[in-house]
Protein backbone atom coordinates (compact mmCIF):
# COMPACT_ATOMS: atom_id res chain seq x y z
CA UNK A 1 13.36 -20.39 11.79
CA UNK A 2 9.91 -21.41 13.08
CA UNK A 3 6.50 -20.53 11.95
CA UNK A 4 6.30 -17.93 15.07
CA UNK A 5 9.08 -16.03 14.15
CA UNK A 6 8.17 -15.77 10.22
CA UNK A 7 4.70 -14.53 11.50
CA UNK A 8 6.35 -11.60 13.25
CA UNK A 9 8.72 -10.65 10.69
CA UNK A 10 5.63 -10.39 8.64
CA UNK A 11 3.94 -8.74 11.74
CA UNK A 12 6.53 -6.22 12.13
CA UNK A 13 7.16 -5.17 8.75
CA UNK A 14 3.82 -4.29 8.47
CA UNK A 15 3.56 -2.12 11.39
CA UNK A 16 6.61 -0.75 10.21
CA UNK A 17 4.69 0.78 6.94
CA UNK A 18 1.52 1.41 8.56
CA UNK A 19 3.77 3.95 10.48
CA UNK A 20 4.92 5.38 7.38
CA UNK A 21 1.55 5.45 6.16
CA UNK A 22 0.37 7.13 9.23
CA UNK A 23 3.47 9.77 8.61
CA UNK A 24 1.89 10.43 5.27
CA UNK A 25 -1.61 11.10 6.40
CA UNK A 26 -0.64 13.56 9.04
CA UNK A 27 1.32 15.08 6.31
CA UNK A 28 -1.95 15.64 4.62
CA UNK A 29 -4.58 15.98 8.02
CA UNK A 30 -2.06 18.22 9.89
CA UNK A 31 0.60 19.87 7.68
CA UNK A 32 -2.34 20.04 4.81
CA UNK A 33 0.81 18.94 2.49
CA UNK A 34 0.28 15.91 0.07
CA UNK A 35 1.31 14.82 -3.17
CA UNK A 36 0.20 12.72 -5.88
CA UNK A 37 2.99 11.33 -8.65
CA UNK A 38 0.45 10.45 -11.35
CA UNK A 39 1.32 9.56 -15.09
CA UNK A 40 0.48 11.59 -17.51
CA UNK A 41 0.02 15.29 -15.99
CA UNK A 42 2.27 17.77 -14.19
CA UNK A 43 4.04 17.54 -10.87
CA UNK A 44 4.61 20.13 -8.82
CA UNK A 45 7.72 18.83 -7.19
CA UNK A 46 8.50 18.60 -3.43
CA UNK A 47 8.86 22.36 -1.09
CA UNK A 48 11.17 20.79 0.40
CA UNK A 49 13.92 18.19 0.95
CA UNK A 50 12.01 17.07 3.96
CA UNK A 51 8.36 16.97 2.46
CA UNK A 52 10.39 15.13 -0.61
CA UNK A 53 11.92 12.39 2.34
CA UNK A 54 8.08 12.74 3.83
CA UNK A 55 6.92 11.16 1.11
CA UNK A 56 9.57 9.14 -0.50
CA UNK A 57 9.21 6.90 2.73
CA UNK A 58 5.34 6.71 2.55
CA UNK A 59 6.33 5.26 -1.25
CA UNK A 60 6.92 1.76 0.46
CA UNK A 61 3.41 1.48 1.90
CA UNK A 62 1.27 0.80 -0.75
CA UNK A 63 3.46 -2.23 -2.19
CA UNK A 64 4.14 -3.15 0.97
CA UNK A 65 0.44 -3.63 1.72
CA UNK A 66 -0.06 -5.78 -1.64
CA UNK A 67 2.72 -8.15 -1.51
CA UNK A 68 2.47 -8.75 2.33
CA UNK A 69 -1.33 -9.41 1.19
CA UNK A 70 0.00 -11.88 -1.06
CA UNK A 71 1.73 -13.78 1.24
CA UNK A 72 -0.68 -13.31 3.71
CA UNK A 73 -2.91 -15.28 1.50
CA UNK A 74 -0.94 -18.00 0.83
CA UNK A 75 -0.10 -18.79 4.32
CA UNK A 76 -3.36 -18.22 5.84
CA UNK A 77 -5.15 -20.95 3.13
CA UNK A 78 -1.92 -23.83 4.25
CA UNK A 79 -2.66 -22.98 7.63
CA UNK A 80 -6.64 -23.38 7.27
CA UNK A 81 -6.07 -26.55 4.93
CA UNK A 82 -3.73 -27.73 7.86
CA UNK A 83 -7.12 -27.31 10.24
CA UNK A 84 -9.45 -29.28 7.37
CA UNK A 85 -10.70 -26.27 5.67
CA UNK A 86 -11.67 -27.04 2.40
CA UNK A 87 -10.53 -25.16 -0.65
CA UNK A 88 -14.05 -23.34 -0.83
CA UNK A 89 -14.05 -22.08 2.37
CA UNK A 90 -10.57 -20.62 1.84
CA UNK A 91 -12.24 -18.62 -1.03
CA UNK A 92 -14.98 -17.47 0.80
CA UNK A 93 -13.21 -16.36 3.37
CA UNK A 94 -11.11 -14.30 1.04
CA UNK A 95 -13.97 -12.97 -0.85
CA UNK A 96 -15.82 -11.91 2.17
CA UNK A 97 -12.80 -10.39 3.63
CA UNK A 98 -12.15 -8.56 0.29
CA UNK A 99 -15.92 -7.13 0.02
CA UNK A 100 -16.07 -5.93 3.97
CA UNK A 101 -12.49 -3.91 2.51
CA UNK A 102 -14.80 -2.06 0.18
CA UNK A 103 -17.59 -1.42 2.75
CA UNK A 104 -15.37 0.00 4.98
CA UNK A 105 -13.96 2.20 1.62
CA UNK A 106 -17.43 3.52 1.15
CA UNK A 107 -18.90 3.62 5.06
CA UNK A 108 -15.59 4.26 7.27
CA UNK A 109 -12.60 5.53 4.93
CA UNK A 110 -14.41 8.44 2.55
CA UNK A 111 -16.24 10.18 5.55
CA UNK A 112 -12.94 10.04 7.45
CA UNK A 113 -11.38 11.87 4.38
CA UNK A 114 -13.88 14.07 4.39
CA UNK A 115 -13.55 14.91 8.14
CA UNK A 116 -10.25 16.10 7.61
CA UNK A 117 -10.29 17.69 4.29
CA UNK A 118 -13.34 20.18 5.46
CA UNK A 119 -10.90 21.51 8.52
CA UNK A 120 -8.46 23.04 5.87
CA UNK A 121 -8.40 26.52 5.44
CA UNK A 122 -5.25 26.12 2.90
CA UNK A 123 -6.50 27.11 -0.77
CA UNK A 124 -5.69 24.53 -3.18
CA UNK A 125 -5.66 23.95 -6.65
CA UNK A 126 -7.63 21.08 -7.67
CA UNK A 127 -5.16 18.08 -8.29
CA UNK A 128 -4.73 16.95 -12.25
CA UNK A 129 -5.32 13.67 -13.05
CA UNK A 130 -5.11 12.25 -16.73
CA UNK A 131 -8.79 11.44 -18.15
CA UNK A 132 -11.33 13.71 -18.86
CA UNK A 133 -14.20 14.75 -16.46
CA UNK A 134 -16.98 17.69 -17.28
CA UNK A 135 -19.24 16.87 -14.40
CA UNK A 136 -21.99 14.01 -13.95
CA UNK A 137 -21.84 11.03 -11.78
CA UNK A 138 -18.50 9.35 -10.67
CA UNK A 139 -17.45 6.38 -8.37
CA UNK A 140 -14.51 7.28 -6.41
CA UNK A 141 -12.39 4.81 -4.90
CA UNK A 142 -8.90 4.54 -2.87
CA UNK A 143 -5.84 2.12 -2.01
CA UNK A 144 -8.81 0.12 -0.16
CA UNK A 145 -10.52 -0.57 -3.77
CA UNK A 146 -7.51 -2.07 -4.53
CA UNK A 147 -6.59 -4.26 -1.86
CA UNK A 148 -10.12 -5.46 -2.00
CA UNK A 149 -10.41 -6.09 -4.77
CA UNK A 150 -7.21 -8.11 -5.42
CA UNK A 151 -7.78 -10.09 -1.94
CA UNK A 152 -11.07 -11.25 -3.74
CA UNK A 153 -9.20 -12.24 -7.07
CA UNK A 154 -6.65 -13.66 -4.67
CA UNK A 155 -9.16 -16.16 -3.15
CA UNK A 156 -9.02 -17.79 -6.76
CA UNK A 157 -5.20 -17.87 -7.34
CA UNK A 158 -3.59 -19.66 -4.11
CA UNK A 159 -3.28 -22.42 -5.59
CA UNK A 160 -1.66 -22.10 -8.58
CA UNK A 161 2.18 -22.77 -8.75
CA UNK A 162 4.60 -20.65 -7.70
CA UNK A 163 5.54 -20.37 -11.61
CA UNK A 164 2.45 -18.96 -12.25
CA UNK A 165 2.54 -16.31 -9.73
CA UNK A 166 6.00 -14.78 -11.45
CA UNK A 167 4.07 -14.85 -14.78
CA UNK A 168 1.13 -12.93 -13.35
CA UNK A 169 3.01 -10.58 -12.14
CA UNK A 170 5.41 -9.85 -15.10
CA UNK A 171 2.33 -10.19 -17.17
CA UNK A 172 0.69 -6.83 -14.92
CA UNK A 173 3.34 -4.88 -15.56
CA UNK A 174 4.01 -5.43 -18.97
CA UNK A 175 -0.08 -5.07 -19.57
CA UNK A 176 0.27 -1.62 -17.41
CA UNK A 177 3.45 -0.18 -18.73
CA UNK A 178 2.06 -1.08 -22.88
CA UNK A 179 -0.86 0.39 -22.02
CA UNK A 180 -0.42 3.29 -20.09
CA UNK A 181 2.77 3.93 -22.49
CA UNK A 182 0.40 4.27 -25.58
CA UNK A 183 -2.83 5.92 -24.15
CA UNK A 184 -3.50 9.85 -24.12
CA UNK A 185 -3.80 11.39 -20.70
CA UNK A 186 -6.47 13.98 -21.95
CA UNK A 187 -8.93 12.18 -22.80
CA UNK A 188 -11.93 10.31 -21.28
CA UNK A 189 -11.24 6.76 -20.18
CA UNK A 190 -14.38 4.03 -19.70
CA UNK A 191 -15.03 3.98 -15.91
CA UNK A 192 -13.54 -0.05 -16.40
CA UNK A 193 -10.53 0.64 -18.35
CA UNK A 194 -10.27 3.72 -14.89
CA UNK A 195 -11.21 0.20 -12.27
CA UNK A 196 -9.16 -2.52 -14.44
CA UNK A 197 -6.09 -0.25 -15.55
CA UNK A 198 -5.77 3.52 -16.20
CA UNK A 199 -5.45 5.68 -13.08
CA UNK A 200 -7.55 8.74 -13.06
CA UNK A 201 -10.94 10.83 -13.39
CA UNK A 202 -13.53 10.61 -16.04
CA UNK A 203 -17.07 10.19 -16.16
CA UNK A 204 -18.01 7.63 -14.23
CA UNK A 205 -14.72 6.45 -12.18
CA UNK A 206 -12.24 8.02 -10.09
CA UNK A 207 -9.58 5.30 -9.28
CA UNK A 208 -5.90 5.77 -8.42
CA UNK A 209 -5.23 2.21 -7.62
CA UNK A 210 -6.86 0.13 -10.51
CA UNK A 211 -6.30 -3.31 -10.51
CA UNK A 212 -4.50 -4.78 -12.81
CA UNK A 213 -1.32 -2.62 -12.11
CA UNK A 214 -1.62 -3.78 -8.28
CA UNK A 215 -2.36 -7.35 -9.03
CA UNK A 216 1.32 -7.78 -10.07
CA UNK A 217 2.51 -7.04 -6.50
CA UNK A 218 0.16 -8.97 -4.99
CA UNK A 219 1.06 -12.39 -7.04
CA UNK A 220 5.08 -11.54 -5.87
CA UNK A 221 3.76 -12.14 -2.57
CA UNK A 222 1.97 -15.09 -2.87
CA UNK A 223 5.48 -16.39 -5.26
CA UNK A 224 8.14 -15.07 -2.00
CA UNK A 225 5.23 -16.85 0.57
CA UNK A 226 5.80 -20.58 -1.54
CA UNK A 227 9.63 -19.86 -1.54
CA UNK A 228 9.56 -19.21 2.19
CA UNK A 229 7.63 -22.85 2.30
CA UNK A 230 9.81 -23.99 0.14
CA UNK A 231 13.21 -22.40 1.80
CA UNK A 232 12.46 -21.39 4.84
CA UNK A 233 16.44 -20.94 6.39
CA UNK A 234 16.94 -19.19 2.91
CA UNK A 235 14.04 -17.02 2.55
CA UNK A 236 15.46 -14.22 4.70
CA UNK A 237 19.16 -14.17 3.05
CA UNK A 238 17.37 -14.70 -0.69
CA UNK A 239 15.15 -11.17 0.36
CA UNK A 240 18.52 -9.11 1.05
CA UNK A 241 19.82 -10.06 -2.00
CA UNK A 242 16.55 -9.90 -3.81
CA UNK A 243 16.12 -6.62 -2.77
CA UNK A 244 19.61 -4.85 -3.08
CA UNK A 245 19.55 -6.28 -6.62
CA UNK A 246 16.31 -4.73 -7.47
CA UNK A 247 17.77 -1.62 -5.95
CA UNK A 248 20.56 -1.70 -8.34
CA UNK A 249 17.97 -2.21 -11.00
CA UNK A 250 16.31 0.72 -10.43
CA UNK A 251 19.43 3.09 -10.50
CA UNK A 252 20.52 1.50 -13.64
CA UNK A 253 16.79 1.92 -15.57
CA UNK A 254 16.86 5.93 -13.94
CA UNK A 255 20.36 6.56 -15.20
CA UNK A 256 19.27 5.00 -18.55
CA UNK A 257 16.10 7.62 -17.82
CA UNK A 258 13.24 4.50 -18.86
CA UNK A 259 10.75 2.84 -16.83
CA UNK A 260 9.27 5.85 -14.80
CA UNK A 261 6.63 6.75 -17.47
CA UNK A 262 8.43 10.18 -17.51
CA UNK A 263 11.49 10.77 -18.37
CA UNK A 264 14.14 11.25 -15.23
CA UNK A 265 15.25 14.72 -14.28
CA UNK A 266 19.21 13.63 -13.41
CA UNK A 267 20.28 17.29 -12.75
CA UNK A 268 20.05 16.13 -8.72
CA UNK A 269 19.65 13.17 -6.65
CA UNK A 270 16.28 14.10 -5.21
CA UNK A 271 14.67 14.50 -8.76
CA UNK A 272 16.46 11.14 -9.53
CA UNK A 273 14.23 9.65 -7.04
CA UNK A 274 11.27 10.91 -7.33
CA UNK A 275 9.13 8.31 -8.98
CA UNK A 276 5.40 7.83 -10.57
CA UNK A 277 3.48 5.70 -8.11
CA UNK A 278 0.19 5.82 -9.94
CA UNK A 279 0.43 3.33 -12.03
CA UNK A 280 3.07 1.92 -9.85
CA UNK A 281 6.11 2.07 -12.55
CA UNK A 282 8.55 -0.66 -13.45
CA UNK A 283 11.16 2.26 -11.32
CA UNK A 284 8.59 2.86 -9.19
CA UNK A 285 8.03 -0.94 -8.33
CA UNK A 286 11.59 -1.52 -8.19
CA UNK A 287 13.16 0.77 -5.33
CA UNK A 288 9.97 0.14 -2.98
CA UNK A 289 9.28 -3.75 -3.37
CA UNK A 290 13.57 -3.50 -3.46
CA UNK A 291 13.35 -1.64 0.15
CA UNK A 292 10.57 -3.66 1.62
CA UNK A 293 12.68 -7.00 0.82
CA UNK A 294 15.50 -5.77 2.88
CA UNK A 295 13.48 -4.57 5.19
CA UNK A 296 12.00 -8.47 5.81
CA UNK A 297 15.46 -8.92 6.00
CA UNK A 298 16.31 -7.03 8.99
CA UNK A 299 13.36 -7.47 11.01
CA UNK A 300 13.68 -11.09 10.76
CA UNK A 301 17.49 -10.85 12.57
CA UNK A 302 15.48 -8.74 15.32
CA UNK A 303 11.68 -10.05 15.50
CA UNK A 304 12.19 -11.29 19.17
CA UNK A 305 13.32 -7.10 20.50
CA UNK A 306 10.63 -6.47 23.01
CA UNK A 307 11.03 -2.82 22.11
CA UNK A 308 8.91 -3.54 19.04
CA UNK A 309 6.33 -4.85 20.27
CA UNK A 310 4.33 -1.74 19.64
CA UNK A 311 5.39 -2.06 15.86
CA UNK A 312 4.11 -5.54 16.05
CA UNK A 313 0.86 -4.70 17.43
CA UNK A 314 -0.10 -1.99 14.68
CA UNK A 315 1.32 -5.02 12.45
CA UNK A 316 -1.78 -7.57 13.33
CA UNK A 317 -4.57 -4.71 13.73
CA UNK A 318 -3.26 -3.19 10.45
CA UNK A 319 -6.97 -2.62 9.05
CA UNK A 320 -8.42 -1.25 12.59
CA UNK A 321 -5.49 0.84 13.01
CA UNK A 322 -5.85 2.39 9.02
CA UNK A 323 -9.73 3.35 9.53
CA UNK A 324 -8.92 5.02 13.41
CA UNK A 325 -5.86 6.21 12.60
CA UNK A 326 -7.59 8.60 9.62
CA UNK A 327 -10.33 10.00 12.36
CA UNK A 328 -7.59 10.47 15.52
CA UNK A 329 -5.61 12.75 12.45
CA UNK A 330 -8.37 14.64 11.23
CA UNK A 331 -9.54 15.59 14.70
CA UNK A 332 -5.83 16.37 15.48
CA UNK A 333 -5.78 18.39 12.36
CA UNK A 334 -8.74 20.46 13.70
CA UNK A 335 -5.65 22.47 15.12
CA UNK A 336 -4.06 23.21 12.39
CA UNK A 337 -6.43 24.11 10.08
CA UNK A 338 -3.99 26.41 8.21
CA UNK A 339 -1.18 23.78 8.26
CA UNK A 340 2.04 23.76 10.22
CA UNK A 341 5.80 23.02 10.06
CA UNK A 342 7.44 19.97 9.10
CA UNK A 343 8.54 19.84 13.13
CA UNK A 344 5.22 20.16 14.17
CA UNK A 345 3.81 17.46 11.72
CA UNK A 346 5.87 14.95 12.92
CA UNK A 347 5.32 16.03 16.69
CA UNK A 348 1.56 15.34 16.21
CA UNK A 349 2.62 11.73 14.23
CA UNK A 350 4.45 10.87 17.21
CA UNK A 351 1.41 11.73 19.09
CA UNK A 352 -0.85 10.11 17.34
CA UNK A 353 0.94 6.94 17.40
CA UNK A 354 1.27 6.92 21.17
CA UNK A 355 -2.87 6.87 21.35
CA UNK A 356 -3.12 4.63 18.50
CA UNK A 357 -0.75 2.43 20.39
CA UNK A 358 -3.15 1.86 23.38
CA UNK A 359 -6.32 1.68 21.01
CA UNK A 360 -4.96 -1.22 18.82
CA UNK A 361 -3.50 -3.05 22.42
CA UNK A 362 -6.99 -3.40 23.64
CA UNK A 363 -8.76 -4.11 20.20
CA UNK A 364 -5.91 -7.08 19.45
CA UNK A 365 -6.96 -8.02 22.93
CA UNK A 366 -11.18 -8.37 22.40
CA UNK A 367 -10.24 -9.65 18.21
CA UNK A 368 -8.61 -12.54 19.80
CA UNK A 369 -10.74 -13.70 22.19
CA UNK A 370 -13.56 -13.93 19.12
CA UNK A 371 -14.23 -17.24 17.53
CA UNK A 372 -11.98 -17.76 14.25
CA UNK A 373 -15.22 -17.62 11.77
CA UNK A 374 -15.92 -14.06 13.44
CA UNK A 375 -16.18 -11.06 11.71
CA UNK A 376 -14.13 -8.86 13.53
CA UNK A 377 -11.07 -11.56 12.91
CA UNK A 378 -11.45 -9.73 9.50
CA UNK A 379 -10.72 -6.36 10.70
């Protein structure tokens, strides 16, 4: 299979989970329903088995993003060395690409939140995250935190060996799960250990995506990016299997209730699946990175359908389409400022994606008529 049609499998399976992502948003913006599977505290549960499948499906974005970042990465800094880009310019490429992710956090994301958040009437209560907070100063940060930060530890790790990539990341998991395993939910945290490891809120630091935790998924990209240069007529065939087998791993650690941080709730299948994303646990890790392997998988035996193009589009404006998509669902959420049905959620989604569909068309269009050390290439 040629370089073209590796680039839109990647393509597509991103646009595929920025749709998901989009779903999960409008779940918050428009049906003023979200949900946040943290370690440590109480969970609600899902209303409903369709606000359960809601977000069970919006589960895959987050390591989705990482580990496509990953091998993103890796292929991007061949490619450029293939053009006579040195080594340094690779990493400052990534590092500037990984700050302008945190200035869009701070400038574009959080007022975007905001937007939408101050349309809802729906009362509340105020969500509990482990650490302890009694006012003062904090930095809050998102998924975006993450990603940029990573892609800017990134720029320093695409060259190790493939070897070292699988040690990294069984390293950030062990590092997460010991940790996390052994530390008290109720009390305060230092604003790093919040930014280096420890989801949640204490003076200081309010981080859900810390970065060792995420790092892990990120280095299993850059690991299944060498195998694909390594393997390339393999690399689709090795992700089925890959995946169904870290399915199977999952239902054997939640039958043997370990490696969700809590333990499982087997009385019904939904409960059986519902996982703790932040940290992203060993279950947790396993059923989405598990799901987003097989879902390389498929796309690669139908990259060339014209009737996902769309898909592919969102795919290669993925960044545009996450800070525009947030504004065109807050101002849709303007009319539904008391919430709505599950129907009418994903009637608006739909909408939403029609518009967003024409918006990233003509931005793909101007981003690739600028000059490859442009800015905007970045976005």
């Amino acid at each position: 299979m040629g370089t073209t049609a590796r680039t839109e499998s990647i393509d597509l399976l991103r646009g595929f989970i920025m749709l998901l992502m989009a779903l999960d948003h409008a779940s918050a913006m428009v049906g003023r329903r979200h949900f946040s599977e943290l370690w440590g505290v109480d969970f609600g549960g899902y209303p409903s088995l369709g606000w359960w499948a809601t977000r069970f499906v919006s589960h895959l974005c987050a390591p989705g993003f990482f580990f496509l970042m990953g091998m993103s990465i890796v292929l991007f800094a061949q490619k450029r060395q293939q053009t006579n880009w040195q080594p340094k310019q690779i990493r400052h490429y990534f590092c500037k690409r990984g700050g302008l992710i945190l200035l869009f956090m701070f400038f574009l994301e959080f007022p975007a939140w905001g937007l939408g958040m101050a349309m809802s009437t729906v009362e509340r209560a105020p969500v509990a995250m482990p650490g302890f907070y009694d006012g003062g100063f904090f930095l809050p940060t998102s998924v975006l935190y993450g990603l940029g930060a990573c892609m800017i530890l990134g720029s320093w790790l695409w060259q190790l060996k493939p070897w070292h990539y699988l040690g990294i990341t069984v390293i950030s998991f062990a590092a997460s799960w010991w940790y996390i395993s052994t530390a008290e939910p109720t009390v305060a945290f230092h604003p790093l250990e919040h930014f280096l490891i420890v989801p949640g809120h204490s003076f200081g630091a309010l981080v859900i995506y810390p970065i060792i935790p995420w790092i892990g998924v990120m280095t299993f990209g850059m690991f299944w990016a060498t195998l694909l240069q390594k393997v390339p007529a393999k690399i689709y065939p090795y992700s089925l299997i890959v995946g169904l087998s870290f399915m199977a791993c999952f239902i054997a650690l939640r039958l043997a209730e370990w490696g969700n941080f809590t333990i499982a709730h087997n009385d019904d299948w939904m409960h059986f699946f519902t996982v703790v994303k932040y940290p992203p646990s060993i279950a947790f890790a396993l059923i989405t990175i598990g799901i987003n392997l097989c879902l390389f998988f498929v796309f690669s035996t139908i990259a060339t359908q014209k009737w996902l193009h769309p898909i592919k589009i969102f795919g290669q404006t993925a960044m545009f389409f996450y800070i525009v998509h947030l504004y065109l669902y807050a101002l849709m959420g303007i009319a539904f400022r008391k919430g709505c049905s599950i129907e009418i959620m994903y009637a608006v989604w739909a909408l939403g994606l029609v518009i967003l569909y024409f918006i990233c068309q003509r931005f793909l269009a101007f981003k690739k008529r600028q000059p490859m050390d442009s800015w905007w290439r970045m976005v």
